[in-house]
N, C-alpha and C. Protein backbone atom coordinates (compact mmCIF):
# COMPACT_ATOMS: atom_id res chain seq x y z
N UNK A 1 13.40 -29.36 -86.39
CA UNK A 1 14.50 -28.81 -87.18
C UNK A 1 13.98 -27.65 -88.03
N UNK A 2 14.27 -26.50 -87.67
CA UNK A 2 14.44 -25.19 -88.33
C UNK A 2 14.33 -25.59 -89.93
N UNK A 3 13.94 -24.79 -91.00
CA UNK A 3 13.88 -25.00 -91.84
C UNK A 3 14.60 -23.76 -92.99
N UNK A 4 15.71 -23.34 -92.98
CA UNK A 4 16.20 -22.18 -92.96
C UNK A 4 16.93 -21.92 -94.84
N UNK A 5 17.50 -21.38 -95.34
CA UNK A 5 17.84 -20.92 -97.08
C UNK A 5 19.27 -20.47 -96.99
N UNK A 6 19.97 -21.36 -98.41
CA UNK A 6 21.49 -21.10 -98.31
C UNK A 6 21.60 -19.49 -98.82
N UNK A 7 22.64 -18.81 -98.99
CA UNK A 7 22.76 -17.55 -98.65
C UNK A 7 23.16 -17.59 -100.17
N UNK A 8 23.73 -18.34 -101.02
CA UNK A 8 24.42 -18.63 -102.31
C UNK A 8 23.33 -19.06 -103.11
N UNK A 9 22.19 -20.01 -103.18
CA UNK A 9 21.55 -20.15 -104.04
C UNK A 9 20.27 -20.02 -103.88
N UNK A 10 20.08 -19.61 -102.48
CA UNK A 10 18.56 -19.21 -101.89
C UNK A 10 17.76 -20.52 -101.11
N UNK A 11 18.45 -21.72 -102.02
CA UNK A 11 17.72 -23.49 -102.03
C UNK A 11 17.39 -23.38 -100.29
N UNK A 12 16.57 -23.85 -100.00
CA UNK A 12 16.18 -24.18 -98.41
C UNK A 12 16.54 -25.36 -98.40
N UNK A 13 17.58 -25.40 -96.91
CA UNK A 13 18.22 -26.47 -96.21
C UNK A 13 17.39 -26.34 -94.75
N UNK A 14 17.75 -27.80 -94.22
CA UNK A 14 17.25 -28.34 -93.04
C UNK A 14 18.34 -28.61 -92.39
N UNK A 15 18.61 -27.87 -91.20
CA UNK A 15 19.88 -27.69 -90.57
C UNK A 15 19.62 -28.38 -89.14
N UNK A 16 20.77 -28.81 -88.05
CA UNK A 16 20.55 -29.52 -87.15
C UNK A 16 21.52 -28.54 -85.95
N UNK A 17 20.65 -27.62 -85.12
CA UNK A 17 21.81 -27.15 -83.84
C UNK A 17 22.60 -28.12 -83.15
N UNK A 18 23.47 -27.49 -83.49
CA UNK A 18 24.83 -26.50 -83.59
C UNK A 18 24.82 -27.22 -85.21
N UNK A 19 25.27 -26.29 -85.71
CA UNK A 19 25.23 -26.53 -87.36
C UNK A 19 27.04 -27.17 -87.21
N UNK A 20 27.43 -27.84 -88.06
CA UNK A 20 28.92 -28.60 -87.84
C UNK A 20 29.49 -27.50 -89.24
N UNK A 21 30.56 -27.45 -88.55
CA UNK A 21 31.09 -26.60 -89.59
C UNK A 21 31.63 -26.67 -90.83
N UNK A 22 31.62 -28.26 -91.18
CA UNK A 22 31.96 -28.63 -92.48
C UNK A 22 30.90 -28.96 -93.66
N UNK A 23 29.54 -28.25 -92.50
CA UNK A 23 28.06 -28.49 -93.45
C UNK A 23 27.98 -27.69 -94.64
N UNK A 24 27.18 -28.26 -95.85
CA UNK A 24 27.37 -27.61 -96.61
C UNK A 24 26.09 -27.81 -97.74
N UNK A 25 25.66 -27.02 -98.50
CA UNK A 25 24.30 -26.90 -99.28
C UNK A 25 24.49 -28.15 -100.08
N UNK A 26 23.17 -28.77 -99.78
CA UNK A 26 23.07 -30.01 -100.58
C UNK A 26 22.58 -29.32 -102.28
N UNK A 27 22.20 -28.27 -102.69
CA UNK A 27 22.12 -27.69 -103.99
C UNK A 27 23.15 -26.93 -104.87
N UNK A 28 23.92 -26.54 -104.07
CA UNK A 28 24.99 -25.40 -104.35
C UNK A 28 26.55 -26.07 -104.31
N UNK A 29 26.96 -26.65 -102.92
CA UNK A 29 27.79 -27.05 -102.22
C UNK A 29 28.48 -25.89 -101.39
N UNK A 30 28.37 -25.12 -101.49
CA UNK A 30 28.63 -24.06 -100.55
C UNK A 30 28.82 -23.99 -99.07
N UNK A 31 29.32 -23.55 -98.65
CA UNK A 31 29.71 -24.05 -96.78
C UNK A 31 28.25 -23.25 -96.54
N UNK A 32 27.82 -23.61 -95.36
CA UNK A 32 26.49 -23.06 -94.75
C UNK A 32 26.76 -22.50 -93.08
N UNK A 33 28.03 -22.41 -92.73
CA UNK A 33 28.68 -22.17 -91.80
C UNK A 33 29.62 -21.45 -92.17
N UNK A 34 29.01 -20.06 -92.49
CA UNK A 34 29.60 -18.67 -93.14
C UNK A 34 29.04 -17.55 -92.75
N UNK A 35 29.79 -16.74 -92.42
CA UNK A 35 29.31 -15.13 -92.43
C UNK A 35 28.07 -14.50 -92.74
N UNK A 36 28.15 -15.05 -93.93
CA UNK A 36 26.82 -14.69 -94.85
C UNK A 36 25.54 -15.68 -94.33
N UNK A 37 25.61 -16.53 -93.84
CA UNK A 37 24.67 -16.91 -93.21
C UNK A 37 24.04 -17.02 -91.51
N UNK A 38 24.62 -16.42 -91.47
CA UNK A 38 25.23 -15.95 -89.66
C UNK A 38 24.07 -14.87 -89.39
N UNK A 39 23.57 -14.58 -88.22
CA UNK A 39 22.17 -13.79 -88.08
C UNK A 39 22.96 -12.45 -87.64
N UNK A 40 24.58 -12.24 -87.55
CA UNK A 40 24.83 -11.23 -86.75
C UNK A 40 25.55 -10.46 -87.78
N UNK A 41 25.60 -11.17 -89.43
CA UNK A 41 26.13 -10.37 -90.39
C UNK A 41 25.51 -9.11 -90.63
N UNK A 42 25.94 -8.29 -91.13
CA UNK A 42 26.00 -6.83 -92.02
C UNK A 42 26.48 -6.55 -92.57
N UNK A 43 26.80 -6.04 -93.48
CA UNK A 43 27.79 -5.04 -94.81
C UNK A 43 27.84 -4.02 -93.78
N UNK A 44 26.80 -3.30 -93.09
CA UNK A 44 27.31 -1.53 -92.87
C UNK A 44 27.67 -1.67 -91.33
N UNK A 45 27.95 -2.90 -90.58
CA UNK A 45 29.26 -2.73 -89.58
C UNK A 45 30.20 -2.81 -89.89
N UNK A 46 31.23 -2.48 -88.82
CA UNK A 46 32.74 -2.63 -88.75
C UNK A 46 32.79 -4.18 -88.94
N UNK A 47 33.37 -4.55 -89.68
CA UNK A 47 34.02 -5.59 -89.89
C UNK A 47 32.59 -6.66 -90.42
N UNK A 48 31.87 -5.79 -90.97
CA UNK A 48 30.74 -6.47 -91.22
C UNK A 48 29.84 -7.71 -90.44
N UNK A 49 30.34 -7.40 -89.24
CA UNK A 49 29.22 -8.09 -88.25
C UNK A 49 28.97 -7.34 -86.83
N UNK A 50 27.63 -7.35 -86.34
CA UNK A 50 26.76 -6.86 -85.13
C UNK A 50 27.56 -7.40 -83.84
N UNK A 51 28.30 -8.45 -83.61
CA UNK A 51 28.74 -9.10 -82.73
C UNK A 51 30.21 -8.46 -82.60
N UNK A 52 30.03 -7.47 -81.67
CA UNK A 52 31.62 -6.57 -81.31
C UNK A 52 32.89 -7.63 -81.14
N UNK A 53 32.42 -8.33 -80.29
CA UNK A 53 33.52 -9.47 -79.88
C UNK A 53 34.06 -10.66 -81.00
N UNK A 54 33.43 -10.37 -81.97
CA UNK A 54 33.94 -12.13 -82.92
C UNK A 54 35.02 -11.20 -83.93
N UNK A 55 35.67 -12.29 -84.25
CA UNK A 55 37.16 -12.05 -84.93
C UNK A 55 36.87 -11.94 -86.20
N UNK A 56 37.85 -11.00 -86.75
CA UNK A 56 37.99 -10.58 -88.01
C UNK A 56 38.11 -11.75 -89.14
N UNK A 57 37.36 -12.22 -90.09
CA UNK A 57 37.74 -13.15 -91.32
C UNK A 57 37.82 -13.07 -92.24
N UNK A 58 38.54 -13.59 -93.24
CA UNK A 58 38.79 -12.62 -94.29
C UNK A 58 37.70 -13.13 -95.35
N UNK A 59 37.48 -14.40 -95.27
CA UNK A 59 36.17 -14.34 -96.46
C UNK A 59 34.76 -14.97 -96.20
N UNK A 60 33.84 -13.95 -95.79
CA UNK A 60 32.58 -14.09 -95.31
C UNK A 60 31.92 -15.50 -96.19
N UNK A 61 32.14 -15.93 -97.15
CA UNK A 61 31.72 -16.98 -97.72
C UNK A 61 31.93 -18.42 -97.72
N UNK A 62 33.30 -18.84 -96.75
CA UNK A 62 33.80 -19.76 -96.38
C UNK A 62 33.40 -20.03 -95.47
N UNK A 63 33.35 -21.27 -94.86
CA UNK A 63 33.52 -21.80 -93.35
C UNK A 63 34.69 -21.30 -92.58
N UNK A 64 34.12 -20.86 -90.77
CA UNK A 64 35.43 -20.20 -90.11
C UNK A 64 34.98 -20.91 -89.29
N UNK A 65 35.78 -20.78 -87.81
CA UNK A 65 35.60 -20.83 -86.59
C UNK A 65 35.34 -20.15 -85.45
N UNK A 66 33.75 -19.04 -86.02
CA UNK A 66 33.41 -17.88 -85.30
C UNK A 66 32.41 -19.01 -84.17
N UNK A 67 32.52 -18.41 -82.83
CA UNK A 67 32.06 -19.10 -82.05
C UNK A 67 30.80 -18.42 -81.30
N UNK A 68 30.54 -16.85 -82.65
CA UNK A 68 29.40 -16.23 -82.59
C UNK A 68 28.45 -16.94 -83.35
N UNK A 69 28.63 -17.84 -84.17
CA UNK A 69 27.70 -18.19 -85.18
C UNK A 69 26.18 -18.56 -85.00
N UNK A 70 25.42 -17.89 -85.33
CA UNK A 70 24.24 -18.53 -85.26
C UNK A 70 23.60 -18.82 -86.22
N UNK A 71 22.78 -19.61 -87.24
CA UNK A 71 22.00 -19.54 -88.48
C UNK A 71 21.02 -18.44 -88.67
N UNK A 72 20.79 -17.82 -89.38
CA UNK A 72 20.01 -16.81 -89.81
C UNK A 72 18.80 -17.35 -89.73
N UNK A 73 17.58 -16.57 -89.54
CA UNK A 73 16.26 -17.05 -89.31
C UNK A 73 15.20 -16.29 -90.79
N UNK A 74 15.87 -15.65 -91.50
CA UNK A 74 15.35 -14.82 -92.39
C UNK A 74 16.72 -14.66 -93.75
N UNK A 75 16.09 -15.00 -94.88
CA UNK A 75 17.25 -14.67 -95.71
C UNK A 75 17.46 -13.20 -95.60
N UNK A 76 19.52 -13.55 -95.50
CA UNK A 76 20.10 -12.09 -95.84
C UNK A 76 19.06 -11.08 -96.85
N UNK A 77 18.91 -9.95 -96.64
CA UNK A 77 18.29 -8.90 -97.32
C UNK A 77 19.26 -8.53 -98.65
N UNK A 78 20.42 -8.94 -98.48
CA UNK A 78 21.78 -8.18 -98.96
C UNK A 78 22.19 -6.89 -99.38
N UNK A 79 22.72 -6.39 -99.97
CA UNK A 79 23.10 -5.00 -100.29
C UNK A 79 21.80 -4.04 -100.48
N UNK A 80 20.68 -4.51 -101.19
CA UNK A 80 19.49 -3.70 -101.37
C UNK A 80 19.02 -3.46 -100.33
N UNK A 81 19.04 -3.44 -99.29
CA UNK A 81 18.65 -3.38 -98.11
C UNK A 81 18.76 -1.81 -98.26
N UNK A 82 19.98 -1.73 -97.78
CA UNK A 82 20.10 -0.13 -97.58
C UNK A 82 19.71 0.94 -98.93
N UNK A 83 19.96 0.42 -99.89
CA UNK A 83 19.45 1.20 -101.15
C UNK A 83 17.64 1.62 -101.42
N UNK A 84 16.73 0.57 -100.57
CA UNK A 84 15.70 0.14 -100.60
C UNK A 84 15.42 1.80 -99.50
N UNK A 85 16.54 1.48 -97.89
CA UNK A 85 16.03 2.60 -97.79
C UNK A 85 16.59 4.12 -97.59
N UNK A 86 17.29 4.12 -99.17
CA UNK A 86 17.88 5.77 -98.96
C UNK A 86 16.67 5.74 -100.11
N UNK A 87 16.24 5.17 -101.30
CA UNK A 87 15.10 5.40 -102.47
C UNK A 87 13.78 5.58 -101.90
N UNK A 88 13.78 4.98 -100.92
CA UNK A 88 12.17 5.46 -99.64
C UNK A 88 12.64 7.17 -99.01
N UNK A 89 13.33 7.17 -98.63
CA UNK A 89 13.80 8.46 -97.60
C UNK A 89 13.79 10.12 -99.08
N UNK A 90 14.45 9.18 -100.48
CA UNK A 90 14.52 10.28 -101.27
C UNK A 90 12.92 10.72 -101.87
N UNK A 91 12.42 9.41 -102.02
CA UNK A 91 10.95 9.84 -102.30
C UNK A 91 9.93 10.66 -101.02
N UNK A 92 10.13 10.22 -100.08
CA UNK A 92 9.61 11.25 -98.83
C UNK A 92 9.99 12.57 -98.80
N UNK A 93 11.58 12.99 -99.14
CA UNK A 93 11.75 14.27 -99.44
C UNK A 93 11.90 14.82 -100.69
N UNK A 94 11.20 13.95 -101.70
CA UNK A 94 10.69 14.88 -103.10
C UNK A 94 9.33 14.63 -102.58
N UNK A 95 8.52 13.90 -101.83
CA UNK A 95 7.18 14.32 -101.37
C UNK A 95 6.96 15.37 -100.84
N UNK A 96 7.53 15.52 -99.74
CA UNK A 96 7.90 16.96 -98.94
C UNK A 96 8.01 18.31 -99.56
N UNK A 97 9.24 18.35 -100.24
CA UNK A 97 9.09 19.19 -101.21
C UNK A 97 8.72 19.05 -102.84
N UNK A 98 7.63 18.64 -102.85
CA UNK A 98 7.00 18.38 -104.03
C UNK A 98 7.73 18.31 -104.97
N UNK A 99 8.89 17.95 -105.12
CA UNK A 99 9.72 18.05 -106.54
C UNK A 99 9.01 16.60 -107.34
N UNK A 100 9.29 16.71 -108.74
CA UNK A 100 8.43 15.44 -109.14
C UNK A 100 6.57 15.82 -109.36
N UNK A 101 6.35 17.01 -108.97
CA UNK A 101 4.93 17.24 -108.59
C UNK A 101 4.23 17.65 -110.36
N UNK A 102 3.28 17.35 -110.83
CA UNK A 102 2.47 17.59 -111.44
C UNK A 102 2.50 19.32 -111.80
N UNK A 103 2.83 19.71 -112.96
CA UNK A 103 3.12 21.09 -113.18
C UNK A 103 4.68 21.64 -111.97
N UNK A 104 5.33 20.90 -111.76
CA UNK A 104 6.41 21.29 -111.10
C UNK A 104 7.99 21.61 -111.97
N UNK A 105 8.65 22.08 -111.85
CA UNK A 105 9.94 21.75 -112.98
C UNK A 105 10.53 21.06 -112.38
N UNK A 106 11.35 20.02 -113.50
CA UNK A 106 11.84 18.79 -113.20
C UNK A 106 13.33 19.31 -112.38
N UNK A 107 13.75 18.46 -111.47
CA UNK A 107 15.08 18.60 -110.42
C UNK A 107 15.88 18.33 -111.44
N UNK A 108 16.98 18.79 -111.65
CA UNK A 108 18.27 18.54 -111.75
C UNK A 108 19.27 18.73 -110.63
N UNK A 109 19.90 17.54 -110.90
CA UNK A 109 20.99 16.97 -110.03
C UNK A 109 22.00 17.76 -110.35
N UNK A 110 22.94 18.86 -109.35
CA UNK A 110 24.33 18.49 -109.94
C UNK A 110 24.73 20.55 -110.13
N UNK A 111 23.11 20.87 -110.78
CA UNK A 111 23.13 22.14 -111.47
C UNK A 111 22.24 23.33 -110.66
N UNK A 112 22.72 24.27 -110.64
CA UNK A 112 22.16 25.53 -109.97
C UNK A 112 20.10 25.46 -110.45
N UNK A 113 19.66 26.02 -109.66
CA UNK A 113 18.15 25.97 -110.30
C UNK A 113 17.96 27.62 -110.00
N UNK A 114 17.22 28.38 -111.09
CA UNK A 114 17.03 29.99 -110.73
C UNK A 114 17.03 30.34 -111.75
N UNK A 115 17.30 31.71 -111.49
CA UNK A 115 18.23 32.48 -112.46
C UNK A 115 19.84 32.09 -112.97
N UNK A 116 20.40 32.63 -114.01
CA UNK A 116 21.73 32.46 -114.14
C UNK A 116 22.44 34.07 -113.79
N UNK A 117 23.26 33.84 -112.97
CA UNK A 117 23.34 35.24 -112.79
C UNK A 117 24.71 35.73 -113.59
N UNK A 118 24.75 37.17 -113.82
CA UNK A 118 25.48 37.95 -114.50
C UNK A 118 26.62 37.51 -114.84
N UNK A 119 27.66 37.11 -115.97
CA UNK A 119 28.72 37.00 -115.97
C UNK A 119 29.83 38.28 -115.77
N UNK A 120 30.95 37.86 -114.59
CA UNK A 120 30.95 38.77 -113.95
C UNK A 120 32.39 39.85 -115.43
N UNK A 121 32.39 40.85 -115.33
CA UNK A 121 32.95 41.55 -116.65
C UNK A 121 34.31 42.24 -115.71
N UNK A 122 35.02 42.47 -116.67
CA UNK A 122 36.77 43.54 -116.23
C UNK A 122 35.87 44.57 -115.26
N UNK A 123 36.55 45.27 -114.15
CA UNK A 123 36.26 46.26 -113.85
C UNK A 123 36.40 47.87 -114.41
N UNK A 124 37.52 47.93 -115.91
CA UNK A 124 37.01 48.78 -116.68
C UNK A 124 35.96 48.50 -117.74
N UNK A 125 35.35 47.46 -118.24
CA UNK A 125 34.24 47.70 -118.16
C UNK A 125 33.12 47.98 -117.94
N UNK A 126 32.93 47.76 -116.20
CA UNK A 126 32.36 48.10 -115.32
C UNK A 126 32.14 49.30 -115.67
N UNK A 127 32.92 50.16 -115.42
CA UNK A 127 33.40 51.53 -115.39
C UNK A 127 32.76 52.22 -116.56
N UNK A 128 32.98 51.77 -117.69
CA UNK A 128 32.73 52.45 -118.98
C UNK A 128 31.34 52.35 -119.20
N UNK A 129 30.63 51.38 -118.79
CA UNK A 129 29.24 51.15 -118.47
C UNK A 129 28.55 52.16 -117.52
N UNK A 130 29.01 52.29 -116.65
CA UNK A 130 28.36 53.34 -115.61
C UNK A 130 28.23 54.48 -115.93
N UNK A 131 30.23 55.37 -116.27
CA UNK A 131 29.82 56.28 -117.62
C UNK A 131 28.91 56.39 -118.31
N UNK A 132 28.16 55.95 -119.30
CA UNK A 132 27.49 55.67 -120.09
C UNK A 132 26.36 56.01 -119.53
N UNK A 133 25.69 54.91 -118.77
CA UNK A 133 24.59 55.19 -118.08
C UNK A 133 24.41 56.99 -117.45
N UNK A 134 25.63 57.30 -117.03
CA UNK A 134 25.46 58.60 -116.28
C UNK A 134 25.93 59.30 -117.43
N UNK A 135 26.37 59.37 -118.56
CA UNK A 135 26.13 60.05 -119.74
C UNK A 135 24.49 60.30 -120.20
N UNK A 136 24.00 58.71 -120.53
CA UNK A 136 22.65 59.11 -121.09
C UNK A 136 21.66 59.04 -119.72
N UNK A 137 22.05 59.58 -118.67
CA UNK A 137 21.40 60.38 -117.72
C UNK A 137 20.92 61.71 -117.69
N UNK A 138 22.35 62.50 -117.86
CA UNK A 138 23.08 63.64 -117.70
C UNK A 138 23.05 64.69 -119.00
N UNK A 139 22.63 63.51 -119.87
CA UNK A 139 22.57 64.13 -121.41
C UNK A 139 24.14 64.68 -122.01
N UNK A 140 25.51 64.51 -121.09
CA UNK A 140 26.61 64.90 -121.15
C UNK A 140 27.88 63.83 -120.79
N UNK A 141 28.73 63.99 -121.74
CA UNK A 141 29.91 62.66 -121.27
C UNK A 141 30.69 63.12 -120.03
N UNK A 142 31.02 62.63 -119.22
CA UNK A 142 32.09 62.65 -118.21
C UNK A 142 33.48 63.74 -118.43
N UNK A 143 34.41 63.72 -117.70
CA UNK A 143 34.86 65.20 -117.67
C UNK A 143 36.71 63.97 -117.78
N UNK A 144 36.75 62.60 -117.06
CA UNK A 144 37.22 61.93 -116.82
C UNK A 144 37.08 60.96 -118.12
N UNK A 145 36.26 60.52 -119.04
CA UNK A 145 36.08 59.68 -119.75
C UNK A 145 36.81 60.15 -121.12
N UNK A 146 37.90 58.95 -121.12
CA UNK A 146 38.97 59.20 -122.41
C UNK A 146 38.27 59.61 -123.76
N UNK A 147 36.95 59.37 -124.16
CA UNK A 147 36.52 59.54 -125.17
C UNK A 147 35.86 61.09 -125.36
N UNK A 148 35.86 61.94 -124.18
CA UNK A 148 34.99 63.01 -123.79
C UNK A 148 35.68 64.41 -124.97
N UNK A 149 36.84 64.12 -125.41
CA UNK A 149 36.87 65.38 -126.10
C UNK A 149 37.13 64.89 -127.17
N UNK A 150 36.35 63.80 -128.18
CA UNK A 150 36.05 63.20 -129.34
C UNK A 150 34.86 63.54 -129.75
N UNK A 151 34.22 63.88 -130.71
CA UNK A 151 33.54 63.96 -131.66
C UNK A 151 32.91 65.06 -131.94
C-alpha cells in the first residue's frame, strides 16, 4: 500500500487501489477522492486537468465520479509552481542582461529609462525660437518677425 499525503492538510494517508470514493483523511476529514488529489490535476489546463476526456466539476475539493482518477504520487506543487518558474526565468534574464549588477542602475518597472526627452512646445514658439537663434546668428532680427521694427 502506497503511502501517499492529503492535499488539505499535507497529513500522509495509506490508501488502498481503487481508492472508494467516500474515502476520506483520517486528520482533516476531507474527501481524498478529489481533483486536487488526482495525478492529472492542474490550475494552468483547461478545465484544470491533463486528462482531455474527464468531465467538467465544479468543485475540485469534493468527491466526484471522475473515472480518470488516479492518486497522486507526489504532493500537489500548487499555485507556486508556476510563480517558482516565471521568478527563475526573470532572474536568468536580469542575469543576461545584467540588470541588478554591481555598479549597474537599478530597473524600474513601469518607467522610461534614458534621457527625458524635450517637452514638446506650441509651434509658434517653435518659431520664435529659431528666429532668435538666426537673429543671434545673423547679428540682425528677421524681416518677418513682429517685433523687428521695435526698439
Amino acid at each position: 500500500m502506497p503511502s501517499q499525503v492529503c492535499h488539505s492538510c499535507g497529513a500522509p494517508v495509506v490508501i488502498d487501489e481503487p481508492l472508494a470514493r467516500d474515502a476520506e483523511c483520517g486528520a482533516c476529514g476531507h474527501d481524498l477522492r478529489c481533483c486536487r488529489n488526482c495525478r492529472h490535476f492542474d490550475p494552468n489546463f483547461h478545465n484544470q486537468c491533463r486528462e482531455t476526456e474527464a468531465d467538467v466539476v465544479e468543485d475540485r475539493e469534493r468527491r466526484n465520479f471522475c473515472e480518470y482518477f488516479s492518486y497522486r504520487r507526489a504532493p500537489f506543487a500548487g499555485a507556486g509552481a508556476p510563480v517558482k518558474r516565471q521568478s527563475e526565468a526573470r532572474s536568468k534574464l536580469d542575469a543576461l542582461f545584467q540588470r541588478g549588477a554591481p555598479g549597474a542602475a537599478p530597473a524600474v518597472r513601469g518607467k522610461r529609462e534614458g534621457p527625458v526627452p524635450p517637452t514638446p512646445t506650441a509651434p509658434d514658439a517653435r518659431a520664435a525660437e529659431a528666429r532668435r537663434k538666426l537673429a543671434d546668428l545673423f547679428g540682425k532680427k528677421p524681416k518677418d518677425d513682429p517685433g523687428a521694427g521695435e526698439g
